[in-house]
N, C-alpha and C. Protein backbone atom coordinates (compact mmCIF):
# COMPACT_ATOMS: atom_id res chain seq x y z
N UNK A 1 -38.70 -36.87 67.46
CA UNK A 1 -39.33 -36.26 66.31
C UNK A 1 -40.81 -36.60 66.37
N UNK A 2 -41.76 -35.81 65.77
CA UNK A 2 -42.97 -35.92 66.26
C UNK A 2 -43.62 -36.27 65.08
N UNK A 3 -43.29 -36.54 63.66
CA UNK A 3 -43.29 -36.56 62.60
C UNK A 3 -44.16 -37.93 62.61
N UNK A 4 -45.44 -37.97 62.29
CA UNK A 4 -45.86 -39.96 61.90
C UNK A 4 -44.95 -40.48 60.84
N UNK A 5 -44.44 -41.27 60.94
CA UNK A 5 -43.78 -41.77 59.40
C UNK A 5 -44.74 -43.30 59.08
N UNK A 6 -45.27 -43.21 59.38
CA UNK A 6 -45.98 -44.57 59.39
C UNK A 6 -45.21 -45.73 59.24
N UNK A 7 -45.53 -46.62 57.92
CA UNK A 7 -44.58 -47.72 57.86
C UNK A 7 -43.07 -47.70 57.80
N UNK A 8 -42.36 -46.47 57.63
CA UNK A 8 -41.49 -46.01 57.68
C UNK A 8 -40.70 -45.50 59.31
N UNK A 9 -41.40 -45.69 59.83
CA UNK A 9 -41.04 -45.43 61.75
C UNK A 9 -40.20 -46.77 61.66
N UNK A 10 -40.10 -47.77 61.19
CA UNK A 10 -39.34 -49.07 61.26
C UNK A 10 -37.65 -48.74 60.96
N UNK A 11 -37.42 -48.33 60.20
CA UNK A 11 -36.15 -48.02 59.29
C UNK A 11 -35.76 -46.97 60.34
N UNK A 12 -34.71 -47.71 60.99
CA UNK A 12 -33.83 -46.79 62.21
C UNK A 12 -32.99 -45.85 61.31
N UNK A 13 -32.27 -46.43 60.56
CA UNK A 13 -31.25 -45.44 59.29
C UNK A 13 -32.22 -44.09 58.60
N UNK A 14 -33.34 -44.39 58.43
CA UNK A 14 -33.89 -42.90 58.24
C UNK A 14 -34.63 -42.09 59.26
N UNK A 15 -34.93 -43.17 59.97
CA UNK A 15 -35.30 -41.95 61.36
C UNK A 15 -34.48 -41.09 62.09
N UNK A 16 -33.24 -42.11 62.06
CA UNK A 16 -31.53 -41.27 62.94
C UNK A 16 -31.43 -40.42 61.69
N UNK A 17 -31.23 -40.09 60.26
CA UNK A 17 -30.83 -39.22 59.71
C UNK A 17 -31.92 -38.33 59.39
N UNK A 18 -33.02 -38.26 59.89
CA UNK A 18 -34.29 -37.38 59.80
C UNK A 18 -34.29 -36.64 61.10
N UNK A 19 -33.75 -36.87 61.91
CA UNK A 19 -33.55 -36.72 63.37
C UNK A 19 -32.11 -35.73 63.02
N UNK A 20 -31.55 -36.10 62.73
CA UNK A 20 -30.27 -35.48 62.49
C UNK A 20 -30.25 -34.39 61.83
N UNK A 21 -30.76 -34.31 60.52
CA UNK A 21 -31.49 -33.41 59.78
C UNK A 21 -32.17 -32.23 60.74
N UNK A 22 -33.20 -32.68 61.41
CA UNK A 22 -34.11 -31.95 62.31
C UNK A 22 -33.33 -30.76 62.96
N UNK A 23 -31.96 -31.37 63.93
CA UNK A 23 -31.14 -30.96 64.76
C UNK A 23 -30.56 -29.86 64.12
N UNK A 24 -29.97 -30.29 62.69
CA UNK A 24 -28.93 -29.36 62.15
C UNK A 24 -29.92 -28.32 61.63
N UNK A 25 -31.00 -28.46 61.23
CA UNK A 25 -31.56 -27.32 61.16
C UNK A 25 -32.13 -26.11 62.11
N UNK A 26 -32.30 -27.26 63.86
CA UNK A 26 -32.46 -26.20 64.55
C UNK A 26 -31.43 -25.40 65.02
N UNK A 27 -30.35 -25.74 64.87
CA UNK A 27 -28.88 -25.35 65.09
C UNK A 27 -28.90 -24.15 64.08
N UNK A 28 -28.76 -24.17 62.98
CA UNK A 28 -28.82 -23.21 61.80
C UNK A 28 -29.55 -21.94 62.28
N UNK A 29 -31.12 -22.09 63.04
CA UNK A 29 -31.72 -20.80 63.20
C UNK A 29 -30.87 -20.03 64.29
N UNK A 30 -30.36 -21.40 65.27
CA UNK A 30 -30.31 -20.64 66.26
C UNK A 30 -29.12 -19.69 65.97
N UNK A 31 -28.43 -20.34 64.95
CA UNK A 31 -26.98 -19.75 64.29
C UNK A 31 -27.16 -18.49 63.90
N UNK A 32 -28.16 -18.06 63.22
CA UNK A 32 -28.76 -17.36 61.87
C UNK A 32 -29.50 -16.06 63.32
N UNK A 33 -30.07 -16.52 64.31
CA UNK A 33 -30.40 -15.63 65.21
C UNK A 33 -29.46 -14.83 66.18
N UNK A 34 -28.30 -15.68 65.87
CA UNK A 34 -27.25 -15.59 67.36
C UNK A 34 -26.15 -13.98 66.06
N UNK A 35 -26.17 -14.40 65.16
CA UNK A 35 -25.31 -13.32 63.98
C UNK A 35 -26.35 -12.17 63.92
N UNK A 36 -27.53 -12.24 63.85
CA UNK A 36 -28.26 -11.19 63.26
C UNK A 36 -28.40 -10.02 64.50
N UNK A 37 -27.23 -10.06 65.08
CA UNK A 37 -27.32 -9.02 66.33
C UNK A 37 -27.04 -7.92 66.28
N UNK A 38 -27.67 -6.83 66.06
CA UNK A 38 -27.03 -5.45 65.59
C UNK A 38 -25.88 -4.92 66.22
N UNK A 39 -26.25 -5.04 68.08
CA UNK A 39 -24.96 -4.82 68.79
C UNK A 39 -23.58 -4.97 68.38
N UNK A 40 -23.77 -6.67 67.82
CA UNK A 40 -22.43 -7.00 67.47
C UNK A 40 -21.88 -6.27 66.25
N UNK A 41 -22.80 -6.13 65.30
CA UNK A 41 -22.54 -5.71 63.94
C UNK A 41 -21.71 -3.96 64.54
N UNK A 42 -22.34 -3.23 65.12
CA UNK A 42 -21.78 -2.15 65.24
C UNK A 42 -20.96 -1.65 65.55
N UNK A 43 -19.92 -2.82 66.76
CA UNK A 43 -18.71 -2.97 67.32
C UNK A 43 -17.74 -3.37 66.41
N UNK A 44 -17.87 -3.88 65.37
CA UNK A 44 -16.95 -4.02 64.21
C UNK A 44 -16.60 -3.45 63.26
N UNK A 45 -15.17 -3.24 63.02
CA UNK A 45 -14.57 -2.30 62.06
C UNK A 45 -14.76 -2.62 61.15
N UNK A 46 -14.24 -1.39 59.76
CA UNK A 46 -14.72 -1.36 58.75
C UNK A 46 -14.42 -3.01 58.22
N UNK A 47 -13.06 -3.35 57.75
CA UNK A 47 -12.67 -4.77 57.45
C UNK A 47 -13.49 -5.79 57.64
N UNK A 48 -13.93 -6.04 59.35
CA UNK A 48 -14.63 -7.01 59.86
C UNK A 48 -16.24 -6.49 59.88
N UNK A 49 -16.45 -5.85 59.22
CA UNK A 49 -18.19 -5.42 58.15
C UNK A 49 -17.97 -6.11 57.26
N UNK A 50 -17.14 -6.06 56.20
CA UNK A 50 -17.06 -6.58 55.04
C UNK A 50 -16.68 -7.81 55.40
N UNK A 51 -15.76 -8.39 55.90
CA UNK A 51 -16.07 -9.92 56.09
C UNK A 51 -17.65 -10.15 56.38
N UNK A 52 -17.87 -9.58 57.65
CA UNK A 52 -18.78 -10.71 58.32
C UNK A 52 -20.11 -10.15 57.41
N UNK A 53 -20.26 -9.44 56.51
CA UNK A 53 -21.31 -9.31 55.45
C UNK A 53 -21.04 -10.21 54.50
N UNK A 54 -20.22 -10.65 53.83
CA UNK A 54 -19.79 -11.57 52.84
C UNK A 54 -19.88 -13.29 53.38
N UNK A 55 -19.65 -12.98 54.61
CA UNK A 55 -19.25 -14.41 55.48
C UNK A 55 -21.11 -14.99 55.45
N UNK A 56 -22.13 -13.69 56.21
CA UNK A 56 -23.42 -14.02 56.30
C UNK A 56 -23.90 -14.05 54.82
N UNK A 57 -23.73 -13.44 53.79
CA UNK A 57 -23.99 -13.50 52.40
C UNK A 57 -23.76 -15.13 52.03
N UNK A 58 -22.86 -15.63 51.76
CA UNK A 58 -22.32 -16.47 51.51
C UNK A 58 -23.06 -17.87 52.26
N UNK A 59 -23.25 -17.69 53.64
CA UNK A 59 -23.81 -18.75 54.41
C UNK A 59 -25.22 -18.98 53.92
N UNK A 60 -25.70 -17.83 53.70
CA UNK A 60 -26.96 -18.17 53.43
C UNK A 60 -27.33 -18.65 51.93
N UNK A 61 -26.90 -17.86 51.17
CA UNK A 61 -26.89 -18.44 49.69
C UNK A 61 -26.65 -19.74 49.75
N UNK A 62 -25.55 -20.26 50.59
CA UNK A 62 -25.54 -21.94 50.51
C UNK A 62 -26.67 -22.68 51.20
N UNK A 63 -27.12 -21.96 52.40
CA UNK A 63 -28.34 -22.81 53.15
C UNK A 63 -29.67 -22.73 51.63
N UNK A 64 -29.71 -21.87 51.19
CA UNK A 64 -30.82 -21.52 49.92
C UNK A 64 -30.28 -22.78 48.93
N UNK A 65 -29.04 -23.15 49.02
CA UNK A 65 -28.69 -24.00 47.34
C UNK A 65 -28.87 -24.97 47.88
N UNK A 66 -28.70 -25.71 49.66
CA UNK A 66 -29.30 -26.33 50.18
C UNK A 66 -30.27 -26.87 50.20
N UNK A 67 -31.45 -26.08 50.56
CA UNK A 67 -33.09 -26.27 50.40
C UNK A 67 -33.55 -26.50 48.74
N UNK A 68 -32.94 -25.79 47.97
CA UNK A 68 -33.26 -26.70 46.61
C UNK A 68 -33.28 -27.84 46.53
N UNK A 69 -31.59 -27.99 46.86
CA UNK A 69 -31.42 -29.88 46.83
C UNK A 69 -32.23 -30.40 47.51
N UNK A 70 -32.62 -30.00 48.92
CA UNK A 70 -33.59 -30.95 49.31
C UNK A 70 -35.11 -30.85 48.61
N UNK A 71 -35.48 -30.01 47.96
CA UNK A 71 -36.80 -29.97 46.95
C UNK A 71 -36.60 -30.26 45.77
N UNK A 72 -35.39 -30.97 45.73
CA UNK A 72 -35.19 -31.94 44.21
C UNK A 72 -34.87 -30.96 43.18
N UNK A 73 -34.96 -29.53 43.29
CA UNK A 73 -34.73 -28.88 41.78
C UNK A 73 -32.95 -28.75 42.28
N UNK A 74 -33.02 -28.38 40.68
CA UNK A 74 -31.27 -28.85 40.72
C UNK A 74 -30.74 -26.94 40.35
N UNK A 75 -30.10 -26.66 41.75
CA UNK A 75 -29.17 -24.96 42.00
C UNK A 75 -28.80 -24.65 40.63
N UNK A 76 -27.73 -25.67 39.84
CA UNK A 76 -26.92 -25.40 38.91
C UNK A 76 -27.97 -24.56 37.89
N UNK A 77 -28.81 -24.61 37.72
CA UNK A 77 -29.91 -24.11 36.23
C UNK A 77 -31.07 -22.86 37.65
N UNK A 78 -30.68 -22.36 38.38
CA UNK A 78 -31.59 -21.67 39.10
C UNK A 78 -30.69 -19.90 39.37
N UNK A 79 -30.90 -19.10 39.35
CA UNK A 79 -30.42 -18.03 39.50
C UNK A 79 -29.51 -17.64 40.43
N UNK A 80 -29.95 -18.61 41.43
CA UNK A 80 -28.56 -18.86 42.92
C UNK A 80 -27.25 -18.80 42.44
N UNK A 81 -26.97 -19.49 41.45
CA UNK A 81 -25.45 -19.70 41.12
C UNK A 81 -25.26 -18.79 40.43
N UNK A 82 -26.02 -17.78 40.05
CA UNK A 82 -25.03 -16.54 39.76
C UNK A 82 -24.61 -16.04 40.82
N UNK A 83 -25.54 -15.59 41.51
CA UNK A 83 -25.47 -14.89 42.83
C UNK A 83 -24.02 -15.69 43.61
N UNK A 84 -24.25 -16.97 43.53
CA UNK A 84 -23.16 -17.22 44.26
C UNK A 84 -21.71 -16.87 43.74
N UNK A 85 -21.92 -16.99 42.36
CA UNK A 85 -20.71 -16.55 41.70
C UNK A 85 -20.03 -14.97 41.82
N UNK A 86 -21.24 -14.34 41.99
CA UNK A 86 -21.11 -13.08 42.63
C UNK A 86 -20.50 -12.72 43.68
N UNK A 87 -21.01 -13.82 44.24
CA UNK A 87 -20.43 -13.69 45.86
C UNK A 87 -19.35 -14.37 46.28
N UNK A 88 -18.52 -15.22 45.74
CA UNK A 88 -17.20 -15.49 45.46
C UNK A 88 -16.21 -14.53 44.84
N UNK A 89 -16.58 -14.09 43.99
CA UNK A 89 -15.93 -12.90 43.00
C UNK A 89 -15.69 -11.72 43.95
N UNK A 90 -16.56 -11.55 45.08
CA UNK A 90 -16.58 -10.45 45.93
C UNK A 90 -15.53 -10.80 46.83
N UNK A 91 -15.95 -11.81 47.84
CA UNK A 91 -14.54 -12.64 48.34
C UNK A 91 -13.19 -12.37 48.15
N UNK A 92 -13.03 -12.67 46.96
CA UNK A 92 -11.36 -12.66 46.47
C UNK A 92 -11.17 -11.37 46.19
N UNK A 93 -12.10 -10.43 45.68
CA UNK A 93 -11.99 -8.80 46.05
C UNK A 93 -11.55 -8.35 47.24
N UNK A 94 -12.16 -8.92 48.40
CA UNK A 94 -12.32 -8.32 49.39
C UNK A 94 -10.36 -8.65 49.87
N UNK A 95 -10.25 -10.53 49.87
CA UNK A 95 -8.94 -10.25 50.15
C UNK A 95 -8.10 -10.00 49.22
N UNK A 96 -7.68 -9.71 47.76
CA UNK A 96 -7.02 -9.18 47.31
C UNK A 96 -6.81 -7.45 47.88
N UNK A 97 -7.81 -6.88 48.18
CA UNK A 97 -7.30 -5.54 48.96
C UNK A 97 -7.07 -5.82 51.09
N UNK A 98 -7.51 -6.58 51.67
CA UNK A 98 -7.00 -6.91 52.39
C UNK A 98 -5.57 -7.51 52.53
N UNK A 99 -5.40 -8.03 51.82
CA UNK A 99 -3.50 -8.63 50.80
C UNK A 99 -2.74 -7.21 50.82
N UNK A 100 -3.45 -6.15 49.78
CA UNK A 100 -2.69 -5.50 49.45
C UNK A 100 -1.98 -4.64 50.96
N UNK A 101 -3.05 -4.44 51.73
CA UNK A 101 -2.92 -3.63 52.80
C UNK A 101 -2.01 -3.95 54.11
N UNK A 102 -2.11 -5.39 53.83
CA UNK A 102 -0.72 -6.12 54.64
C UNK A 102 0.29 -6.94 54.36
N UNK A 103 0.58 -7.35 53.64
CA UNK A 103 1.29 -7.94 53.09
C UNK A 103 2.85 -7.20 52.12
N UNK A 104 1.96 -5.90 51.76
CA UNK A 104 2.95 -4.76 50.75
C UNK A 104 3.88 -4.27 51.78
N UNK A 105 5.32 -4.53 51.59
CA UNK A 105 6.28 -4.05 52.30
C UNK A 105 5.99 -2.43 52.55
N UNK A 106 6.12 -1.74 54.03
CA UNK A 106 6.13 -1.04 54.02
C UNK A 106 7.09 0.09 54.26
N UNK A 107 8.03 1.25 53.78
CA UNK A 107 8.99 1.62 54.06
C UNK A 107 9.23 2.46 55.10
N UNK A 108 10.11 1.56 56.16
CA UNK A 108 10.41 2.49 57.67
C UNK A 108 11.15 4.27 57.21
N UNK A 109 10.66 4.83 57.17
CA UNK A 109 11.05 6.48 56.76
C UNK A 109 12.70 6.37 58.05
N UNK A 110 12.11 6.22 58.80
CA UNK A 110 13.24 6.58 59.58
C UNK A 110 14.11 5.54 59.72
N UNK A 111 14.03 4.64 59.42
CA UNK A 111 15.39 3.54 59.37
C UNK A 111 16.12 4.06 58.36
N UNK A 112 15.07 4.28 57.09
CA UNK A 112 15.90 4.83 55.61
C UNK A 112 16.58 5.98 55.91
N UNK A 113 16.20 7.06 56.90
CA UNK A 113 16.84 8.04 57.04
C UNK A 113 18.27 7.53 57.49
N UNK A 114 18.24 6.68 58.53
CA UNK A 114 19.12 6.38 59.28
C UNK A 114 20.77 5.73 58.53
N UNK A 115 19.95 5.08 57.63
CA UNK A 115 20.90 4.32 56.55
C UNK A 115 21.81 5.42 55.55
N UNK A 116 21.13 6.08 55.41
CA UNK A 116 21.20 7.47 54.43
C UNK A 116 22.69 8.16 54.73
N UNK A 117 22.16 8.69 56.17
CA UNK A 117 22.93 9.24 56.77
C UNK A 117 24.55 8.33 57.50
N UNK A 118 23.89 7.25 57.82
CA UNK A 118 25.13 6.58 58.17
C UNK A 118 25.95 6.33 56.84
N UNK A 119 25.59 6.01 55.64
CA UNK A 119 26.50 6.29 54.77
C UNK A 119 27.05 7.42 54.07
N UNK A 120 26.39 8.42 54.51
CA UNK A 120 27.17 9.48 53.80
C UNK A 120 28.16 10.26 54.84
N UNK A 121 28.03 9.70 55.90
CA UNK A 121 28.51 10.11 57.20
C UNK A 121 30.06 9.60 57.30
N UNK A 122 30.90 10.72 57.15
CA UNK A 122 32.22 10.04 57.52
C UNK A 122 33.10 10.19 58.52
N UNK A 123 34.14 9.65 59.40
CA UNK A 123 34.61 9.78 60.71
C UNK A 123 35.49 11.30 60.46
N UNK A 124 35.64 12.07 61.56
CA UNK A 124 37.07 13.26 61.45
C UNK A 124 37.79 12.52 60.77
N UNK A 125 38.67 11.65 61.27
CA UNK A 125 39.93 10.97 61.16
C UNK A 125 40.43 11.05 60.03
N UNK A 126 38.82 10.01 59.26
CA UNK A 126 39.28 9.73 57.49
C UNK A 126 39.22 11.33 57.17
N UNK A 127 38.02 12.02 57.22
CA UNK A 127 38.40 13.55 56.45
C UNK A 127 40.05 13.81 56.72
N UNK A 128 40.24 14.23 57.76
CA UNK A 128 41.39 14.61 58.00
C UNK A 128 42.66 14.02 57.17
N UNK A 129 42.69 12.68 57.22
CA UNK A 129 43.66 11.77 56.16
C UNK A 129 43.23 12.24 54.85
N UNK A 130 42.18 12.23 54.65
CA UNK A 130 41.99 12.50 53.23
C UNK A 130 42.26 14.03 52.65
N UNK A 131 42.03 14.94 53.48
CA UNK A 131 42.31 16.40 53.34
C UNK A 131 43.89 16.19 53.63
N UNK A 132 44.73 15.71 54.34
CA UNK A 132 46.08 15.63 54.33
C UNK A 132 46.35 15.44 53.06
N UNK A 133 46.27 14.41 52.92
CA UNK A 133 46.79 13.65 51.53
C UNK A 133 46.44 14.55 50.28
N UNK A 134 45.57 15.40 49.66
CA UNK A 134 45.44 16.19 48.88
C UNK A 134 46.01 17.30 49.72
N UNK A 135 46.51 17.32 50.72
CA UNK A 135 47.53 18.45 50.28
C UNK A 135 48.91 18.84 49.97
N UNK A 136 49.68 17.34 50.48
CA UNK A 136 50.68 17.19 50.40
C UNK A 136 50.65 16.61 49.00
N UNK A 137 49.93 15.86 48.27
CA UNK A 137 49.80 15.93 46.28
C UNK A 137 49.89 17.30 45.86
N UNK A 138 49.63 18.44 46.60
CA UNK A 138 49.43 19.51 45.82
C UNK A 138 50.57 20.37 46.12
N UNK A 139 51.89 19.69 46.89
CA UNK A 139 53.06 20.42 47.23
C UNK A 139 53.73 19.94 46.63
């Protein structure tokens, strides 16, 4: 880190977590650069738009409630947490109709046909017994 800390260069515990800090933030851009790829965005279906728009929505609103905390003002009283609330609320939208779309039994047409017919379906044999038998009741 290239940072003077002056009398503070002593204190290994805040230089390793200032250092650490440093890292995870360069990690983050490179994160934040590696998603913002249109290519990728365009190869993805409708479903996986709406995730990965909600997914990048979401990431960032937290890196933003992030950088507050580290500038000492406090998210809870700042306009973010609506937004975020927004953006949770969207979430459980998104999979409540993703739910609905897989999860809802769907009915095999042709098995039902199949069932249908196998029960209303009866052998010669029994007709035949059964057409016997009403006719010899009727002699």
């Amino acid at each position: 880190m290239s940072v003077d800390l002056g009398e503070l260069s002593h204190d290994t515990n805040l230089v390793n977590k200032l250092q650490q800090f440093s890292d995870a933030a360069f990690r983050i851009q490179d994160m934040v650069e590696l998603v913002n790829n249109p290519a990728l965005y365009d190869k993805l279906s409708r479903p996986d738009k709406i995730k990965y728009n909600l997914l990048l929505s979401f990431s960032l609103n937290s890196l933003f409630w992030m950088y507050l905390r580290a500038e000492g003002i406090d998210p809870s009283k700042h306009p973010i947490r609506s937004q975020h609330e927004r953006l949770k609320k969207a979430m459980i939208r998104a999979k409540q109709i993703e739910d609905r779309n897989t999860i809802m039994p769907h009915v095999d047409k042709e098995a039902a046909k199949r069932f249908v017919r196998s029960g209303l379906w009866e052998p010669k044999q029994k007709r035949l017994k059964r057409d016997n038998g009403k006719q010899t009741e009727m002699s």
